[in-house]
N, C-alpha and C. Protein backbone atom coordinates (compact mmCIF):
# COMPACT_ATOMS: atom_id res chain seq x y z
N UNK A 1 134.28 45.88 20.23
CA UNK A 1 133.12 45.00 20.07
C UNK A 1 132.84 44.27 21.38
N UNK A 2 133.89 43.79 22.20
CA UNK A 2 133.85 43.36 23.29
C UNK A 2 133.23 43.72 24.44
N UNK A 3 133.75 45.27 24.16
CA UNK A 3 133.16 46.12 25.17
C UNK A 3 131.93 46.43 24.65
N UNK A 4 131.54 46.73 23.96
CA UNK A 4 130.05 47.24 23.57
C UNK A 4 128.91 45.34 23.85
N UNK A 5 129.61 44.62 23.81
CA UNK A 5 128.38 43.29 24.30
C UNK A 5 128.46 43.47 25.67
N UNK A 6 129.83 43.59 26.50
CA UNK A 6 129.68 43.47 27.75
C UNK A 6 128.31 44.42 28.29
N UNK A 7 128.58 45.69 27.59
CA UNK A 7 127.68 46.78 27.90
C UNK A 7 125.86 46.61 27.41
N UNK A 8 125.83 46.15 26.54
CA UNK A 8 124.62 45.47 26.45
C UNK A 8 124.05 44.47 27.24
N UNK A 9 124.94 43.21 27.60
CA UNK A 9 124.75 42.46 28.91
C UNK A 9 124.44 43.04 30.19
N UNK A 10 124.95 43.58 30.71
CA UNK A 10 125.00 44.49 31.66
C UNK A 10 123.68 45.12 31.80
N UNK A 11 123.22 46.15 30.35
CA UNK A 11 122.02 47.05 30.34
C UNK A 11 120.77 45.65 30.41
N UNK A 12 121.08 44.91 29.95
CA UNK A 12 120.02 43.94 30.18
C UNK A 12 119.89 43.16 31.20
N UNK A 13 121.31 42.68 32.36
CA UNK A 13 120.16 42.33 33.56
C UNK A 13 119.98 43.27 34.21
N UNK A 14 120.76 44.47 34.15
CA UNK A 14 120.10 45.81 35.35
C UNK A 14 118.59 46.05 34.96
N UNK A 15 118.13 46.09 34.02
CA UNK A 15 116.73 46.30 33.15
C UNK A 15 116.17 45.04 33.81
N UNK A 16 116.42 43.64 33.38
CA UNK A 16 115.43 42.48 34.24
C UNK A 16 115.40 43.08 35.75
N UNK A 17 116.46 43.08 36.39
CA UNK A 17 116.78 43.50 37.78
C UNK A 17 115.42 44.77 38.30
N UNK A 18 115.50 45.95 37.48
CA UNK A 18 114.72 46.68 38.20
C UNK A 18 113.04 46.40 37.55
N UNK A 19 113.04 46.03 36.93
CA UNK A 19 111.65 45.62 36.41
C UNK A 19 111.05 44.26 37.57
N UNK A 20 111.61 43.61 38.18
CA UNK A 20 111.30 42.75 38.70
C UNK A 20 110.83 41.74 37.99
N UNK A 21 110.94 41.01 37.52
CA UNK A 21 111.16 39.96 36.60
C UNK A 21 110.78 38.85 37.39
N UNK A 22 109.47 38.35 38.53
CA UNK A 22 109.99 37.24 39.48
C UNK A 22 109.03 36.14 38.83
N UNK A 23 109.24 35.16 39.34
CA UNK A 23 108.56 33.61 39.34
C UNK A 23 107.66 33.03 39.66
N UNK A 24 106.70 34.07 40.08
CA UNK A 24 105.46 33.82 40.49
C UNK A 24 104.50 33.13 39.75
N UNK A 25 103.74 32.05 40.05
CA UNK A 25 102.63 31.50 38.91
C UNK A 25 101.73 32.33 39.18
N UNK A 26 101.23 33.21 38.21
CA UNK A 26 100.41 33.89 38.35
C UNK A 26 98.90 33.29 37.96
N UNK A 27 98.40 32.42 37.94
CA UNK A 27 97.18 31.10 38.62
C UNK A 27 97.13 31.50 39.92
N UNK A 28 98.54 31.08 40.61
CA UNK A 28 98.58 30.63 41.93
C UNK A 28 98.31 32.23 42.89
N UNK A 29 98.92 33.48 42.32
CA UNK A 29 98.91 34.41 43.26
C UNK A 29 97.88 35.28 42.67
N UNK A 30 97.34 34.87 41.93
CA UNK A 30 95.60 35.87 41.21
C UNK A 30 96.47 37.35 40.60
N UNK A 31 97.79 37.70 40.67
CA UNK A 31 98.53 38.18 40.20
C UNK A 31 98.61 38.67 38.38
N UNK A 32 97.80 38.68 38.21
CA UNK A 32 97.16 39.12 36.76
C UNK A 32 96.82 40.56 36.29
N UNK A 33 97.09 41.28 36.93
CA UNK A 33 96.10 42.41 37.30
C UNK A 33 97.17 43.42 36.41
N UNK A 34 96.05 44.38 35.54
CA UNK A 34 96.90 45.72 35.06
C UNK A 34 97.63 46.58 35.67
N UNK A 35 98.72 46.91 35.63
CA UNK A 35 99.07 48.52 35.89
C UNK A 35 99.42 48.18 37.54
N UNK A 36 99.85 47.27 37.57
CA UNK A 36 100.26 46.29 39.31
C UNK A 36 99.27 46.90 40.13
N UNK A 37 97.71 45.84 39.61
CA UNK A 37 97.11 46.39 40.84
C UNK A 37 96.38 45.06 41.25
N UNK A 38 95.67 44.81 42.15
CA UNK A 38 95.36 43.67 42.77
C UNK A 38 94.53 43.44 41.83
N UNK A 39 94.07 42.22 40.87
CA UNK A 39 93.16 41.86 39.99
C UNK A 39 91.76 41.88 40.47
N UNK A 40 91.49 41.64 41.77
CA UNK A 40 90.18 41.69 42.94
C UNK A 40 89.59 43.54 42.11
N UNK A 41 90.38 44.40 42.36
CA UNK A 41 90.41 45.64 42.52
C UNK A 41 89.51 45.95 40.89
N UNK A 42 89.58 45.14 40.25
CA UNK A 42 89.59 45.64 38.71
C UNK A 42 88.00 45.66 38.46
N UNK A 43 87.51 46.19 37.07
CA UNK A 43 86.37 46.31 36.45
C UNK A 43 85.72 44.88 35.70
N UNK A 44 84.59 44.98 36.38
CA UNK A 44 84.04 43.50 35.44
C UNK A 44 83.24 43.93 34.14
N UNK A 45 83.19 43.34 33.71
CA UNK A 45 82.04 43.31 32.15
C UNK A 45 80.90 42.85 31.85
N UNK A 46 80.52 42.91 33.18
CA UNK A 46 78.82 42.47 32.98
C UNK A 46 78.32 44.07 32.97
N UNK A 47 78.86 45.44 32.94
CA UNK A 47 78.20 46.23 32.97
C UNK A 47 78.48 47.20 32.66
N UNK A 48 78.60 47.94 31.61
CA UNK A 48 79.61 49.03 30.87
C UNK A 48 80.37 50.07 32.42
N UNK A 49 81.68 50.57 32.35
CA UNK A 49 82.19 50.92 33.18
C UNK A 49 81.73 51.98 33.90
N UNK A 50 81.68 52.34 34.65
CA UNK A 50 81.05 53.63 35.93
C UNK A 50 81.33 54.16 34.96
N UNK A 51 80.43 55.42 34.87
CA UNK A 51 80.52 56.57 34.00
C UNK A 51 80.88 57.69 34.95
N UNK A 52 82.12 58.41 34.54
CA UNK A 52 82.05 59.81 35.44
C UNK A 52 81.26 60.75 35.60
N UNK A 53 81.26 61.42 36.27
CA UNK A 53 80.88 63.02 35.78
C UNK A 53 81.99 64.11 35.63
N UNK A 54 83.06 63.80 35.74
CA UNK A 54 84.03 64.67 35.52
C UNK A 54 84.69 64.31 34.49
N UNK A 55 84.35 64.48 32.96
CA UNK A 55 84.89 64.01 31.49
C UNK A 55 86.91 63.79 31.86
N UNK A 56 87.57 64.48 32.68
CA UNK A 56 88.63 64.26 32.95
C UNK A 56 89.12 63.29 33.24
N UNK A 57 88.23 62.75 34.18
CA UNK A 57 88.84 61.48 34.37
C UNK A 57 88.79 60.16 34.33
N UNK A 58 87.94 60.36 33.09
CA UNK A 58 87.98 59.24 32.43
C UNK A 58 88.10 58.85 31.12
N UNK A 59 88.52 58.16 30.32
CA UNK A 59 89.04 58.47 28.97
C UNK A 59 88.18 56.74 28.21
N UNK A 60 87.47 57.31 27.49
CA UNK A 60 86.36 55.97 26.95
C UNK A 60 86.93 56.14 25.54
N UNK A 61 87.32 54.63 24.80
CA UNK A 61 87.80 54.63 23.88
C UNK A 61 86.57 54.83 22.78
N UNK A 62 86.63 54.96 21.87
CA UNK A 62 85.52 55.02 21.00
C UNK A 62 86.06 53.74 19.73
N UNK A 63 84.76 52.71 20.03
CA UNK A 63 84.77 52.08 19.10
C UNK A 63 85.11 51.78 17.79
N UNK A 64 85.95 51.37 16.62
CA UNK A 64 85.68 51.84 15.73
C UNK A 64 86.51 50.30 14.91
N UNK A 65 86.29 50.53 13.42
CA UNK A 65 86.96 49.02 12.49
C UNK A 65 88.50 50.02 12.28
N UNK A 66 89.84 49.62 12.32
CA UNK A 66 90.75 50.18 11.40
C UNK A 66 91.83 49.58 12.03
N UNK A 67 92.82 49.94 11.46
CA UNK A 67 94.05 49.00 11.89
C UNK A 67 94.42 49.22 13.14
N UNK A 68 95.26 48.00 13.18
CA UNK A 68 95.68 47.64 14.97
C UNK A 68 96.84 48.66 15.00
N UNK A 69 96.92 49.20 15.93
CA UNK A 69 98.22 50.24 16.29
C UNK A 69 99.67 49.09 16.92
N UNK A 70 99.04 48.12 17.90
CA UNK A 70 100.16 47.52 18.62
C UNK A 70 99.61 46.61 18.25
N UNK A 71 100.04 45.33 17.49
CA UNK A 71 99.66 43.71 17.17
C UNK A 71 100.97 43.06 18.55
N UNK A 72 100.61 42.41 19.33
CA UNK A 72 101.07 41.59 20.40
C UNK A 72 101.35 40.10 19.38
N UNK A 73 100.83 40.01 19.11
CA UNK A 73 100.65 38.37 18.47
C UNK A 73 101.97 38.12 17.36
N UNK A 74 102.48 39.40 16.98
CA UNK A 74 103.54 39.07 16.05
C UNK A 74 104.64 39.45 16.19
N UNK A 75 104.69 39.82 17.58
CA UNK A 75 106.11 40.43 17.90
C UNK A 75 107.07 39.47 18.87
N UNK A 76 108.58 38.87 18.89
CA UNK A 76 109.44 38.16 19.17
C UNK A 76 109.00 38.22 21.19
N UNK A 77 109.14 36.82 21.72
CA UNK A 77 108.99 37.38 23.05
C UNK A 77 110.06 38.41 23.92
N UNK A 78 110.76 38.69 23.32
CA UNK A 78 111.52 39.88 23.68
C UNK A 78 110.77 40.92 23.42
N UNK A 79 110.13 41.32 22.01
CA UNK A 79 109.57 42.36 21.78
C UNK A 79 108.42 42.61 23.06
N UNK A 80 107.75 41.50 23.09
CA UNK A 80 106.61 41.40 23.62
C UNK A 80 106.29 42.09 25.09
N UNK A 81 107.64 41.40 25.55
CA UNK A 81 108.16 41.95 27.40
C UNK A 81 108.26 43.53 26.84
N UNK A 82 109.94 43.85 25.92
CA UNK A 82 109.63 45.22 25.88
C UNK A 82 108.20 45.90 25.89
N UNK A 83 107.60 45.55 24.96
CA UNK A 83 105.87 46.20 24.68
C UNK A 83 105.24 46.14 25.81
N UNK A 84 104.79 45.40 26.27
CA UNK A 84 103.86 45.38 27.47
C UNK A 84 104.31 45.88 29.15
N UNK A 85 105.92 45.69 28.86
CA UNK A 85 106.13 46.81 30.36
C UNK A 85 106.66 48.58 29.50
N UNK A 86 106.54 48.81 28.44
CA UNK A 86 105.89 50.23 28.18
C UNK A 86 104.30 50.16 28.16
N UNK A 87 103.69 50.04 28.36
CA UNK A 87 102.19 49.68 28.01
C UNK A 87 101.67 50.11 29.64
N UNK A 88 102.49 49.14 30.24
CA UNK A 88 102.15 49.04 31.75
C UNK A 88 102.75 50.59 32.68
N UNK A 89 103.87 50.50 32.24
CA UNK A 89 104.63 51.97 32.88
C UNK A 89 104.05 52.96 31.78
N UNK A 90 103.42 53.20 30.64
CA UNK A 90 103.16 54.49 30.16
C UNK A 90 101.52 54.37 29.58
N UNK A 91 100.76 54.35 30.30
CA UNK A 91 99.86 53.55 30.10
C UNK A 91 98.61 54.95 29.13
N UNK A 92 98.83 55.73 29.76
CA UNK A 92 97.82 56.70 29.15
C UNK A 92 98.76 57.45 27.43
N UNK A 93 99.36 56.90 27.20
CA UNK A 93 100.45 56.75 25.78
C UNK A 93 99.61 55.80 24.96
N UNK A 94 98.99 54.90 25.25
CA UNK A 94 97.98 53.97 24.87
C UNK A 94 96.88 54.31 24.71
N UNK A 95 96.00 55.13 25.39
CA UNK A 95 94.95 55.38 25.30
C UNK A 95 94.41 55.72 23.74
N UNK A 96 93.24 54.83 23.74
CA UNK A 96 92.87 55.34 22.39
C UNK A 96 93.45 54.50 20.93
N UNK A 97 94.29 53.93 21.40
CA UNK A 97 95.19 52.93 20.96
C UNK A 97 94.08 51.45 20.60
N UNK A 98 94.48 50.84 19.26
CA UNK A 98 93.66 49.39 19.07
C UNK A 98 94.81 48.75 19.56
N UNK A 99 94.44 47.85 19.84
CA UNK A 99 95.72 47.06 20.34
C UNK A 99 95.17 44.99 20.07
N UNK A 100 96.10 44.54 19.30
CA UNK A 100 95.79 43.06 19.90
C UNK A 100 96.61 41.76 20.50
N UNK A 101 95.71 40.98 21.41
CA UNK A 101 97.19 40.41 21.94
C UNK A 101 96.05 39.10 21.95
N UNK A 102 97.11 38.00 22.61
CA UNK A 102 96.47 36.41 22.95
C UNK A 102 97.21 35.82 23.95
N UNK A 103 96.37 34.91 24.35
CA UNK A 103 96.56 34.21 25.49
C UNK A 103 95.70 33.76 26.33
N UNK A 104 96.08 32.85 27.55
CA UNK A 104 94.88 32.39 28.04
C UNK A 104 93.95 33.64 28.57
N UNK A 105 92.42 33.18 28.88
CA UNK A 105 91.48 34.04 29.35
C UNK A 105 91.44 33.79 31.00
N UNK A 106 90.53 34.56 31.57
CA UNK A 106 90.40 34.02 33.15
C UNK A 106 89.76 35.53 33.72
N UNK A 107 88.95 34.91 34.64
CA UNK A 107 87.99 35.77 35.22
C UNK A 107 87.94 35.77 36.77
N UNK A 108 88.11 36.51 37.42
CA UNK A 108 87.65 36.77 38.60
C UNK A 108 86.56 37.64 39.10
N UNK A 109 85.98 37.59 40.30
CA UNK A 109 85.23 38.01 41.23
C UNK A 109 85.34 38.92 42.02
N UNK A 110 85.01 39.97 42.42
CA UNK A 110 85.20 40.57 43.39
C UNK A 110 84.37 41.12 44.44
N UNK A 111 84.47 40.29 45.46
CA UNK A 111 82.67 41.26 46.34
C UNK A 111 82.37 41.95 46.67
N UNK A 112 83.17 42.93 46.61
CA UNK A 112 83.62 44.89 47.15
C UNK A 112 82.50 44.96 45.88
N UNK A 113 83.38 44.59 44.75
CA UNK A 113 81.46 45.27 43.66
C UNK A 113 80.69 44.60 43.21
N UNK A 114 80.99 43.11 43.36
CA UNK A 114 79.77 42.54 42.82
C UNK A 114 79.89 42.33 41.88
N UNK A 115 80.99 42.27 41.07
CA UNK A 115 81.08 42.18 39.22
C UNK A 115 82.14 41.28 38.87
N UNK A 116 82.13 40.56 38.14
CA UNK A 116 83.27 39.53 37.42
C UNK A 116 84.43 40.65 36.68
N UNK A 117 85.43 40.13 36.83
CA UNK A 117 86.66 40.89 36.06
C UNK A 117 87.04 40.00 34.76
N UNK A 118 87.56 40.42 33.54
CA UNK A 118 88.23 39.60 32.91
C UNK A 118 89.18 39.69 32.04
N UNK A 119 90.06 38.99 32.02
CA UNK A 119 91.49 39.44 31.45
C UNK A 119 91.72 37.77 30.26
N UNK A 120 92.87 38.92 29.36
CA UNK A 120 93.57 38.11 28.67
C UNK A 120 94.96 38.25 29.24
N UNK A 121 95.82 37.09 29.11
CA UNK A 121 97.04 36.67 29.78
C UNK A 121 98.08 36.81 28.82
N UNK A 122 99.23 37.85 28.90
CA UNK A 122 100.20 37.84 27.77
C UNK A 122 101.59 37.46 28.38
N UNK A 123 102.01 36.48 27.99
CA UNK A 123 103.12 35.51 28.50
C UNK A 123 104.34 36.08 27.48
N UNK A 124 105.79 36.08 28.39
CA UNK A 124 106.52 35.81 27.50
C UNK A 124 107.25 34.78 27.06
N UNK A 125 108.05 34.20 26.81
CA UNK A 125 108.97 33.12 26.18
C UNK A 125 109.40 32.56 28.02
N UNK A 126 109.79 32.58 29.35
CA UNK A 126 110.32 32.09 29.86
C UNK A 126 109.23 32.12 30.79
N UNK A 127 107.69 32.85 30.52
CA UNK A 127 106.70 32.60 31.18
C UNK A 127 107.19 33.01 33.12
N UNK A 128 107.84 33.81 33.19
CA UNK A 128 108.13 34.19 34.40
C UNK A 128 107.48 35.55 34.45
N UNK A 129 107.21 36.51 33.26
CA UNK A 129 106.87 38.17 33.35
C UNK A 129 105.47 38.23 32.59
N UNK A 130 104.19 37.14 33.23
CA UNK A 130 103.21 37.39 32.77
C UNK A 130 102.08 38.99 32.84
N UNK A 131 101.48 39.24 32.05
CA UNK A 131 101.04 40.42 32.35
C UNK A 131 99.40 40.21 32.05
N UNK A 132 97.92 40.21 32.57
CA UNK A 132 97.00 40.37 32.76
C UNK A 132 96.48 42.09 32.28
N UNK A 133 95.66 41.69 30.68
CA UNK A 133 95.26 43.32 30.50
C UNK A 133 93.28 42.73 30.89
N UNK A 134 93.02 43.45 31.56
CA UNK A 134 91.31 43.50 31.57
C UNK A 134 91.19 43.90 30.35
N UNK A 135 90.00 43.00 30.01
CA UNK A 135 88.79 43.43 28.60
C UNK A 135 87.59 43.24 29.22
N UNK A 136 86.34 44.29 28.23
CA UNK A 136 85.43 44.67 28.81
C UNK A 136 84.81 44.43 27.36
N UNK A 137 84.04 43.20 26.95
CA UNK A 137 83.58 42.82 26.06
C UNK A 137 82.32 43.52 25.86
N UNK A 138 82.26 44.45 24.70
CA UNK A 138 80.70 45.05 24.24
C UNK A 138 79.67 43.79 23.56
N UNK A 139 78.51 44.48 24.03
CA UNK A 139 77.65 43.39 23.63
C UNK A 139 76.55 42.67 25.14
N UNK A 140 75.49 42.33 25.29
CA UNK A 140 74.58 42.22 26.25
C UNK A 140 75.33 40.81 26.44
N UNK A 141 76.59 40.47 27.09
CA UNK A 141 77.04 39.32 27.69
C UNK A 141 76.84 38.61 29.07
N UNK A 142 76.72 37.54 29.39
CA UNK A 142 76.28 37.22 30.45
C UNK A 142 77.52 36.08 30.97
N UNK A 143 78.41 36.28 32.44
CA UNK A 143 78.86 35.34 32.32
C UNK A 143 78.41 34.48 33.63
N UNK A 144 78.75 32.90 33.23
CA UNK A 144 79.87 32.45 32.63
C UNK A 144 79.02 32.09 30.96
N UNK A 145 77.46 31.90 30.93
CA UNK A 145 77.27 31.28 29.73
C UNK A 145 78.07 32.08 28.16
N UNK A 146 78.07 33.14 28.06
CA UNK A 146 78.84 33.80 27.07
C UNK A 146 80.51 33.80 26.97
N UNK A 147 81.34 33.36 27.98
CA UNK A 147 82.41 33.88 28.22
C UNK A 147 83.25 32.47 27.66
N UNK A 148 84.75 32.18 27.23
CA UNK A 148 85.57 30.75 27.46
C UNK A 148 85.74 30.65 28.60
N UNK A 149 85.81 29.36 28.80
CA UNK A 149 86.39 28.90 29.69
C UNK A 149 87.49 29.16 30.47
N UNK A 150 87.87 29.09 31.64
CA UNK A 150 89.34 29.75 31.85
C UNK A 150 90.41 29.21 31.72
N UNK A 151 91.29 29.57 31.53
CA UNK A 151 92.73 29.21 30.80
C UNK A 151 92.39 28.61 29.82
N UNK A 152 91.14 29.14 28.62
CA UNK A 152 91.18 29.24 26.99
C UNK A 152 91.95 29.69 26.24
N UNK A 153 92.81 29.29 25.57
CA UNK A 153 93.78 30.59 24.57
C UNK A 153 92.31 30.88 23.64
N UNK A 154 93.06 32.70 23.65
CA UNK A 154 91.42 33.80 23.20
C UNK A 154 92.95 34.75 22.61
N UNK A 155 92.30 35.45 21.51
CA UNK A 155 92.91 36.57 20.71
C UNK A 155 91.80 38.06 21.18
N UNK A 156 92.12 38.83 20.94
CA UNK A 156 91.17 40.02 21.00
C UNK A 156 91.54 41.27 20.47
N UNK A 157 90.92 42.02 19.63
CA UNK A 157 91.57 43.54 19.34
C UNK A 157 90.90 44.18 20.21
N UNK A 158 91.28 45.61 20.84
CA UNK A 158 90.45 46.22 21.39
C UNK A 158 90.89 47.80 21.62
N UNK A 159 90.26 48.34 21.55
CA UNK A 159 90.32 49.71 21.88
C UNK A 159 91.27 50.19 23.64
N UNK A 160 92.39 50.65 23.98
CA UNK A 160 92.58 50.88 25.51
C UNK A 160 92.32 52.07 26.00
N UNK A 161 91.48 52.01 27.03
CA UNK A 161 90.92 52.64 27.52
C UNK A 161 91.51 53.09 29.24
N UNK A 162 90.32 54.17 29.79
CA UNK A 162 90.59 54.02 31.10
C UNK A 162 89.24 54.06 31.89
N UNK A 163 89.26 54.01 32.73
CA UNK A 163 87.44 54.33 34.16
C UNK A 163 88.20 54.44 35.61
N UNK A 164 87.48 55.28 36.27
CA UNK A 164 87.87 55.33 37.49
C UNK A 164 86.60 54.30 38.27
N UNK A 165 87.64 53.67 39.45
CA UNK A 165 86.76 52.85 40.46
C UNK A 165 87.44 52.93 41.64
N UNK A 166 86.47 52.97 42.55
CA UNK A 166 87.69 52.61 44.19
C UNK A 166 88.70 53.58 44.01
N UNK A 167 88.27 54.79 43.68
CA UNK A 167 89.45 55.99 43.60
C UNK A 167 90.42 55.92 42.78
N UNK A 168 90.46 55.27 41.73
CA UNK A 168 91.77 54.72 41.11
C UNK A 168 91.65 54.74 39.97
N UNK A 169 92.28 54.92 38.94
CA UNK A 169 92.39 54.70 37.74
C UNK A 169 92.47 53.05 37.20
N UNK A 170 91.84 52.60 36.15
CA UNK A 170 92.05 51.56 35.52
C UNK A 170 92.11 51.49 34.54
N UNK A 171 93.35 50.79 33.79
CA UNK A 171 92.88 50.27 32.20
C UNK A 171 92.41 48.98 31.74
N UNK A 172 91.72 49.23 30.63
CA UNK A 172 91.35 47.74 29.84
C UNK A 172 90.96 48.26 27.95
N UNK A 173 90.51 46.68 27.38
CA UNK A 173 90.87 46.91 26.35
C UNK A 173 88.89 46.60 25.94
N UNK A 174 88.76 48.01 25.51
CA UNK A 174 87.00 47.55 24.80
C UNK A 174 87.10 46.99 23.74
N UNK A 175 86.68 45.30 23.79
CA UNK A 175 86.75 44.53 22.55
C UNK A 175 85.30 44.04 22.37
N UNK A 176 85.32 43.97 20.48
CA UNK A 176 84.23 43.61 19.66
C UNK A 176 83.71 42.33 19.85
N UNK A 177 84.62 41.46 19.78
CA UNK A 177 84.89 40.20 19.99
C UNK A 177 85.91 39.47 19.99
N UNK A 178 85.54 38.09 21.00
CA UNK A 178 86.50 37.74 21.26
C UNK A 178 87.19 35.96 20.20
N UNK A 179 88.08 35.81 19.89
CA UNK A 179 88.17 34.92 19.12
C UNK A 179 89.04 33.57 19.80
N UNK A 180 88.48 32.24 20.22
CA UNK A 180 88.82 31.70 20.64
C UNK A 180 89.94 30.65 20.11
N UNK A 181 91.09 30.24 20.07
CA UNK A 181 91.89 29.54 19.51
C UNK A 181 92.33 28.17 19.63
N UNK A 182 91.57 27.80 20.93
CA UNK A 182 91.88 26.18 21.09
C UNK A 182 91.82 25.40 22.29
């Protein structure tokens, strides 16, 4: 028994260890961003996503009412870290996927395109391994008058998706609406 905790201890800080686990306020370093990419870099939602022409490479979720595949909101913050760095490392495993999570909101800018970005913030319990998923709210939205405020706690279900921009793949979550909590 001894040996089997040591060995669990062990598998768990080598796991924090290579995941990088650091302390960054992610406010402070705009460090929000899906799939570790610069949040600047990401898709805004003032304008449904570039459409390809090559159906390959891009994967558009299709709207729809039915149950959530991954609920974020009810799982232990352990679960939560597990969930969202598979999410992040296996990301097209998701696709197509409803998914819902909460946390604060927050929007950035970027002048390479000209478009607002916007993410919900999924924290875990020691608030050191925050993770930033972009949502791309359907609906003729305008921000800032349509949008919360930033650092609103907001819930959202949404469809995950992908779009290519700036050569790159991106994900986010196409949500119906967004539900504000306080």
């Amino acid at each position: 028994m001894k040996k089997r905790l040591t060995l669990i201890i062990l598998f768990t800080l080598t796991f924090v260890l290579v995941v990088g686990c650091g302390s960054k306020d992610v406010t402070e370093t705009g460090d929000f961003s899906p799939i570790s990419r610069d949040i600047s870099a990401s898709r805004g939602n003032d304008t449904p996503p570039p459409q390809s022409t090559d159906s390959e490479n891009q994967e558009t979720p299709s709207a729809g009412e039915g149950a959530v595949d991954v609920d974020l909101t009810v799982l232990s913050s352990t679960m939560i870290y597990a969930e969202v760095y598979n999410i992040m490392t296996n990301p097209n495993n998701y696709v197509g996927k409803t998914i819902k999570m909460s946390g604060p909101y927050y929007a950035s800018y970027y002048d390479e395109t000209g478009l607002y970005y916007h993410y919900v913030v999924v924290e875990d319990a020691a608030a050191c391994c925050m993770q930033g998923f972009e949502f791309i709210w359907s609906g003729d939205r305008a921000y800032p008058d349509d949008y919360p405020k930033d650092k609103a706690m907001i819930e959202v279900i949404g469809v995950f998706g992908s779009y290519e921009e700036l050569s790159s793949t991106y994900y986010y979550l196409a949500v119906d609406d967004i539900a504000v909590l306080g």
